[in-house]
Protein backbone atom coordinates (compact mmCIF):
# COMPACT_ATOMS: atom_id res chain seq x y z
CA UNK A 1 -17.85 2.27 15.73
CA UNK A 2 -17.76 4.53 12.51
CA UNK A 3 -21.33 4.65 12.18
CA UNK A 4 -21.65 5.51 16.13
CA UNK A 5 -19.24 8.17 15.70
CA UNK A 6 -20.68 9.61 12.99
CA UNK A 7 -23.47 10.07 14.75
CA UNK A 8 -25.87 7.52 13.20
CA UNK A 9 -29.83 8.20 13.02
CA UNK A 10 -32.78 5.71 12.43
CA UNK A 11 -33.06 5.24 8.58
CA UNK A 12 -30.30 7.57 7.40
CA UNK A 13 -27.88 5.45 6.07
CA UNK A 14 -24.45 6.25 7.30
CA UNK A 15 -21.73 5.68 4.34
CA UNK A 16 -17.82 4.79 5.71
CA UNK A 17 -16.04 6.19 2.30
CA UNK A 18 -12.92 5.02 1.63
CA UNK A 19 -11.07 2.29 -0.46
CA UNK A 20 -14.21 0.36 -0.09
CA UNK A 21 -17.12 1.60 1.48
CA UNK A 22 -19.25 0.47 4.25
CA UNK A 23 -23.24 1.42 4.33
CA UNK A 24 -24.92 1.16 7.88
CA UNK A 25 -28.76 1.65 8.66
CA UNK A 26 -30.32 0.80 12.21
CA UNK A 27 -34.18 0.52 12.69
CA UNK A 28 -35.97 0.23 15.98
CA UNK A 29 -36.90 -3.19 16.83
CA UNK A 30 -40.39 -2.77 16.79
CA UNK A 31 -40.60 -1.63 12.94
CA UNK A 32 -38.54 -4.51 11.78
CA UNK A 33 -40.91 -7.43 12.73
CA UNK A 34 -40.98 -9.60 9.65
CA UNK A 35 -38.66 -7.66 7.27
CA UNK A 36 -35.44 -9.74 6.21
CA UNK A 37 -33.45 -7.89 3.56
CA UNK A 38 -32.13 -10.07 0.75
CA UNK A 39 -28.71 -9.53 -0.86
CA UNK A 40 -26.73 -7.11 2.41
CA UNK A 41 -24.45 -8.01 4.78
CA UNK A 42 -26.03 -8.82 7.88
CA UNK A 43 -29.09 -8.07 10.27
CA UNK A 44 -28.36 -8.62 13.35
CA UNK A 45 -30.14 -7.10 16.32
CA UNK A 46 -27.49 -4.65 18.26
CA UNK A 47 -24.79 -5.15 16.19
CA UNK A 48 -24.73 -0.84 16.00
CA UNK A 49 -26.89 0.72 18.86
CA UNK A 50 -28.22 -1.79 21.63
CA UNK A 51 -32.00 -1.70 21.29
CA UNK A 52 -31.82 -1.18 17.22
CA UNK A 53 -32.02 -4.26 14.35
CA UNK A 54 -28.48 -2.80 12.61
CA UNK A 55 -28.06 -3.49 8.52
CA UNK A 56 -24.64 -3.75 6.99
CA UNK A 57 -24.12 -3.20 3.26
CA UNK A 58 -21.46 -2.14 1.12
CA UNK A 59 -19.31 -1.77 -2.05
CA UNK A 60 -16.19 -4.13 -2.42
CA UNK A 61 -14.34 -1.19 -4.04
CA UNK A 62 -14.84 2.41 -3.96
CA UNK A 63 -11.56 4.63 -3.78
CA UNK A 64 -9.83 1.71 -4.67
CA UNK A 65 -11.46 2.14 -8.27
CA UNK A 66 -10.08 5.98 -8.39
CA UNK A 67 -6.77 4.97 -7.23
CA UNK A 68 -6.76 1.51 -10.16
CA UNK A 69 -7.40 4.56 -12.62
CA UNK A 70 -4.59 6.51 -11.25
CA UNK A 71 -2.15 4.13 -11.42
CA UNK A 72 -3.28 3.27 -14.80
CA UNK A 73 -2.81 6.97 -15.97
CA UNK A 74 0.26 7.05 -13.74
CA UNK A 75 2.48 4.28 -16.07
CA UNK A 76 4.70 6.62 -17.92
CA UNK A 77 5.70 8.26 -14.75
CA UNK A 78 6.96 5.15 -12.95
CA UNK A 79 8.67 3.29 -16.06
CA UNK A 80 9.75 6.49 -18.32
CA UNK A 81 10.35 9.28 -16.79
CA UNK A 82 11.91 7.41 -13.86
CA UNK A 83 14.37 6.10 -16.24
CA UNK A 84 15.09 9.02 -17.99
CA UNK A 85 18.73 10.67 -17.84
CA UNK A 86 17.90 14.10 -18.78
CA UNK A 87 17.44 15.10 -15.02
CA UNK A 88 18.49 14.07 -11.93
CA UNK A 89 17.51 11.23 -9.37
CA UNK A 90 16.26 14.01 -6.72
CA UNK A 91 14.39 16.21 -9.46
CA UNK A 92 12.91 13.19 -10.72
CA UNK A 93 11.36 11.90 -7.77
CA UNK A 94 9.85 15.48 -7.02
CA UNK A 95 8.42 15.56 -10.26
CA UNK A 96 6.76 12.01 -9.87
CA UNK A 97 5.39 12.72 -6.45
CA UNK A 98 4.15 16.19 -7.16
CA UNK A 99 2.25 14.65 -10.51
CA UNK A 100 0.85 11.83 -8.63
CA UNK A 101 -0.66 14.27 -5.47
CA UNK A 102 -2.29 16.27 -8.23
CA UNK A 103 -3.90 13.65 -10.66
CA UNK A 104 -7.02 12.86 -9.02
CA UNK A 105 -7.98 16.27 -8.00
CA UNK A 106 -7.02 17.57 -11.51
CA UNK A 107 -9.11 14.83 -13.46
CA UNK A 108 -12.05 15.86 -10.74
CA UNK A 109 -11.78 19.70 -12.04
CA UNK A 110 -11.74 18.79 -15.65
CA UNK A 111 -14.39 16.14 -15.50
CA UNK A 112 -16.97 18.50 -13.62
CA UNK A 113 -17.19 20.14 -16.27
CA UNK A 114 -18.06 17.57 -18.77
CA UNK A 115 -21.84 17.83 -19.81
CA UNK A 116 -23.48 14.59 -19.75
CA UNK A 117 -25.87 13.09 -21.23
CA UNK A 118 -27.66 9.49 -22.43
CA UNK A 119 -24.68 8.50 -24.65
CA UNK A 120 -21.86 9.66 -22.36
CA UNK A 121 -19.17 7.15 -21.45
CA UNK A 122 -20.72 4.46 -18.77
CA UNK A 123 -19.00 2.17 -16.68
CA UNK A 124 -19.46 -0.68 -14.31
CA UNK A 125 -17.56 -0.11 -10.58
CA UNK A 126 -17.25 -3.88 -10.00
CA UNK A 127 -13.07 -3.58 -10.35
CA UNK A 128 -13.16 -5.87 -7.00
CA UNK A 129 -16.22 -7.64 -7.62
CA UNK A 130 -19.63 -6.73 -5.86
CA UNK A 131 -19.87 -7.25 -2.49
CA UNK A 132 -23.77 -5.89 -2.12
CA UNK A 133 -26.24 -5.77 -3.54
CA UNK A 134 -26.69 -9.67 -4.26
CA UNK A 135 -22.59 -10.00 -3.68
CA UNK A 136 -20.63 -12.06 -6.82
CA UNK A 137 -17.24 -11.91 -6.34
CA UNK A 138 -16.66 -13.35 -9.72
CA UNK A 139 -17.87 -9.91 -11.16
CA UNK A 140 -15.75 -7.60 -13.28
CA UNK A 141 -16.08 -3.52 -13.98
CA UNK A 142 -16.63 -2.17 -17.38
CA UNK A 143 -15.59 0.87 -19.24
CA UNK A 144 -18.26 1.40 -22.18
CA UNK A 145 -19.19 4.05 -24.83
CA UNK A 146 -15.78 4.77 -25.37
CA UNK A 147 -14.76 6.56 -28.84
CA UNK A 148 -11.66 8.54 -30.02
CA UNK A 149 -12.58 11.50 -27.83
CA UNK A 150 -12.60 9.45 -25.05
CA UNK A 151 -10.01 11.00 -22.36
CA UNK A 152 -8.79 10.59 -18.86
CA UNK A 153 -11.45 13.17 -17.30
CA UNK A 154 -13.92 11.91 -19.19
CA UNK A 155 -13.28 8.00 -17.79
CA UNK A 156 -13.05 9.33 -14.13
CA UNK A 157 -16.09 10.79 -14.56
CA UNK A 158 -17.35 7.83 -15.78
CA UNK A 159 -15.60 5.90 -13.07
CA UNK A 160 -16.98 7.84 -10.04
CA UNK A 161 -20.44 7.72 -11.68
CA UNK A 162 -20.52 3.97 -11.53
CA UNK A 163 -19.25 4.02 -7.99
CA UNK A 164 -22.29 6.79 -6.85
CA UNK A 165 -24.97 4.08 -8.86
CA UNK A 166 -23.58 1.24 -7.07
CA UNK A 167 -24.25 3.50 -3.73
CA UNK A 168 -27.87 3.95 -5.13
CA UNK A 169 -28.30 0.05 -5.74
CA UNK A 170 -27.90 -0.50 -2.25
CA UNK A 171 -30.33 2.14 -1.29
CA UNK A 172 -32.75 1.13 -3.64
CA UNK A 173 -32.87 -2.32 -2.57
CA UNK A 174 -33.26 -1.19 0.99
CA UNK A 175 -36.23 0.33 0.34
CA UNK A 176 -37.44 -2.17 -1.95
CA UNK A 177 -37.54 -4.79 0.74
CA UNK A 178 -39.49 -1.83 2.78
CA UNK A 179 -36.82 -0.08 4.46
CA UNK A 180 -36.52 3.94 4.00
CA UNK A 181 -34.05 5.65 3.54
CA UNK A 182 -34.29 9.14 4.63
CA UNK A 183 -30.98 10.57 3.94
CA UNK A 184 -27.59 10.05 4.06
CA UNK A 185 -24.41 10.67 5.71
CA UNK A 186 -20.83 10.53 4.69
CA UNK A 187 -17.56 9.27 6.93
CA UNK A 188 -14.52 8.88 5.97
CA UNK A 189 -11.64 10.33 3.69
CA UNK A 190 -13.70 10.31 0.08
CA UNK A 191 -16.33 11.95 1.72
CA UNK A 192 -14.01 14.58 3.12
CA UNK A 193 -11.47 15.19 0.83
CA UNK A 194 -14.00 15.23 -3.05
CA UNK A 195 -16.80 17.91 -3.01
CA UNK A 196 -16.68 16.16 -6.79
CA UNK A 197 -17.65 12.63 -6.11
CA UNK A 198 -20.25 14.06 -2.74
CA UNK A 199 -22.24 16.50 -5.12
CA UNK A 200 -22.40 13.57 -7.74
CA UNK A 201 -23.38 11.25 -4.86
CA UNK A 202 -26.01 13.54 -4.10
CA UNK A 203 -27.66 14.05 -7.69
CA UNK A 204 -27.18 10.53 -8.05
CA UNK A 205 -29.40 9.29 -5.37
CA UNK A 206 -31.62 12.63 -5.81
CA UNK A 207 -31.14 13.10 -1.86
CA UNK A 208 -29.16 14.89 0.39
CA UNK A 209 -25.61 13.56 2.22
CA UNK A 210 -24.15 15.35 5.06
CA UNK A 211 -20.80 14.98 5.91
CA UNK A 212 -19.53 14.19 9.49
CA UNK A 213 -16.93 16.64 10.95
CA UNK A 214 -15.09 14.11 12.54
CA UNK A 215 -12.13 12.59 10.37
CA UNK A 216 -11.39 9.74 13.47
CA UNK A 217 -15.04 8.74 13.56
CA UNK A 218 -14.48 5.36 14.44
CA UNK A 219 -11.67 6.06 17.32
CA UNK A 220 -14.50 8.52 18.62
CA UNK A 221 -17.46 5.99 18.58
CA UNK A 222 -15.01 3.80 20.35
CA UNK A 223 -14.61 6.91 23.31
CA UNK A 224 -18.62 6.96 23.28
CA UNK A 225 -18.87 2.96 23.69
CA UNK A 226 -16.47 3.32 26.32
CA UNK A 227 -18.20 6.05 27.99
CA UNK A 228 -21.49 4.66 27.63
CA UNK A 229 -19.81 0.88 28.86
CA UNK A 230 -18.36 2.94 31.76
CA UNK A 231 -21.14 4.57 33.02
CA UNK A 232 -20.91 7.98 32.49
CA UNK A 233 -23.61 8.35 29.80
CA UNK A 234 -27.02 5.70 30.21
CA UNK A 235 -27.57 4.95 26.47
CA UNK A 236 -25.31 5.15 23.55
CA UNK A 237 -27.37 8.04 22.04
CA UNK A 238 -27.27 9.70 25.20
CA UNK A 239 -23.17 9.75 24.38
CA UNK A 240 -23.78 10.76 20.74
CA UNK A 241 -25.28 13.72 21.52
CA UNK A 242 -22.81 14.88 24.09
CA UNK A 243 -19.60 13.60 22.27
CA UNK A 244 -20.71 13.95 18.76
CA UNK A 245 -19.01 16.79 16.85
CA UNK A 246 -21.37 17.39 13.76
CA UNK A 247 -21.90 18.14 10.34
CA UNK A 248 -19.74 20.14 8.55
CA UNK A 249 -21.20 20.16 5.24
CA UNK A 250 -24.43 18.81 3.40
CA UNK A 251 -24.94 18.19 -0.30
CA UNK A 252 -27.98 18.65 -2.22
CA UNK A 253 -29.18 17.39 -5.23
CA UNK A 254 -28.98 19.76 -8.08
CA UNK A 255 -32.18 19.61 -9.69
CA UNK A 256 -31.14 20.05 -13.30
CA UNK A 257 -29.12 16.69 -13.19
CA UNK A 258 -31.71 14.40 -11.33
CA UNK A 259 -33.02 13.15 -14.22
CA UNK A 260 -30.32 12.35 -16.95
CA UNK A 261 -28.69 10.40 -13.99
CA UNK A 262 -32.16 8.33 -13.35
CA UNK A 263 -31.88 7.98 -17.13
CA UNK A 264 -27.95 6.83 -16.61
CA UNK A 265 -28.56 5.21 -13.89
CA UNK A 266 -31.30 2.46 -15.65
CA UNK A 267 -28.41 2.18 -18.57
CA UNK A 268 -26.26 1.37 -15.98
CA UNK A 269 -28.35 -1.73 -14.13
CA UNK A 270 -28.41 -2.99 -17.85
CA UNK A 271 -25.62 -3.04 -18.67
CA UNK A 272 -24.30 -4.69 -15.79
CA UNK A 273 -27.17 -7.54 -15.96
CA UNK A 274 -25.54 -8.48 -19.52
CA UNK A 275 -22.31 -8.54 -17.67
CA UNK A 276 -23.71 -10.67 -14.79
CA UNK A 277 -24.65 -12.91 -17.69
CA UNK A 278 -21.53 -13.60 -19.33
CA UNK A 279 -19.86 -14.42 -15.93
CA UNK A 280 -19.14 -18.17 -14.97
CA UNK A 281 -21.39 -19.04 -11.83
């Protein structure tokens, strides 16, 4: 429904962005004769658009990572200052509220700004296990490179990194099991709310994401299933294009970063094989 709503297109891989993510690709029947891709989801034929072989993918945790990190940061809020008798109940729980709405946008102002490089803080964004590629639930998330000038910008960044290469991991086994991937689209609140964590996306995979205007996309792909069920449009891309509200905003990759994140991104894959390693099976 998402992905229909967001107004889906043959081998751009539509992105659901929220406390987890979802990653959707359809492919015309016709080019998918013989191709089975190892380690996703599921491909099934019409699961998306009737007519289309759809692939399901995703990430077992994506804002749920930003939000573990939060309320990590956010301890001495809820068991200090709540206690505290210097100011009153009501101020107290203004204070708390008003600290909590501004963390994560805060930590994504200072940690834009952080110049990266090869030995910059790394981390591993299986906090819920890895659902795909290859999924191991057994999996745990890493925070590495970390030294006395280590601070809470500088693990966010580090945090949302890991989440943008375990978007790329999926994409690159997509196309290593020969299917494209010609761009990409974001749905959903992360991709709405964090020009932060959708520029990083972008530089990360080294290609563009555009982001749906829609912030109901998968009540409105219901409207163009029903429309399309009902008769008033033939096809289901026939309702897409009538119903479909657009793009309100596309990311591109900033040149200047492509390549220390390729660089980051291979430390990354490594350091998450020596994890894989020391897990039970």
């Amino acid at each position: 429904m998402g992905a229909v709503g967001g107004q889906i297109e043959p081998y751009y891989l539509s992105k659901v962005m929220g406390t987890s993510t979802c990653d959707m690709i359809v492919a015309p029947n016709q080019e998918m004769e013989g191709k089975l891709v190892q380690g996703i989801c599921g491909q099934v034929d019409g699961s998306i658009i009737p007519g289309m072989i759809g692939l399901e993918a995703g990430q077992s945790s994506f804002g749920d990572n930003y939000a573990w990190f939060k309320r990590l940061i956010s301890w001495p809020l809820n068991n200090i200052l709540s206690k505290s008798d210097t100011i009153d109940e009501s101020t107290k729980e203004k204070l708390i509220k008003e600290t909590e709405d501004a963390v994560i946008p805060e930590l994504s102002r200072q940690a834009e700004k952080i110049e990266v490089d090869e030995h910059t803080e790394l981390a591993i964004d299986w906090f819920n296990g890895r659902r795909t590629p290859d999924a191991n639930q057994l999996l745990t998330g890493g925070l590495f490179g970390l030294d006395l000038g280590s601070n809470a910008p500088r693990l966010f960044r580090a945090i949302v990194e890991a989440t943008c290469f375990g978007a790329k991991a999926i994409t690159e086994r997509f196309i290593e099991q020969g299917i494209p991937v010609k761009g990409l689209i974001g749905l959903g609140g992360v991709a709405k709310k964090s020009p932060f964590i959708m520029q990083m996306m972008a530089d990360v995979m080294n290609m563009p994401i555009k982001i749906h205007k829609s912030e109901q996309t998968c009540a409105l792909g219901a409207a163009m299933f029903a429309a399309t069920a009902g008769g008033v449009y033939e096809k289901v891309e026939d309702a897409m294009q009538a119903m479909g509200s657009g793009f309100d905003t596309e990311y591109f990759p900033n040149d200047s970063k492509v390549e220390i994140y390729q660089k980051r991104y291979q430390k990354y894959k490594q350091t998450g094989a020596f994890i894989e390693s020391q897990t039970i099976k």
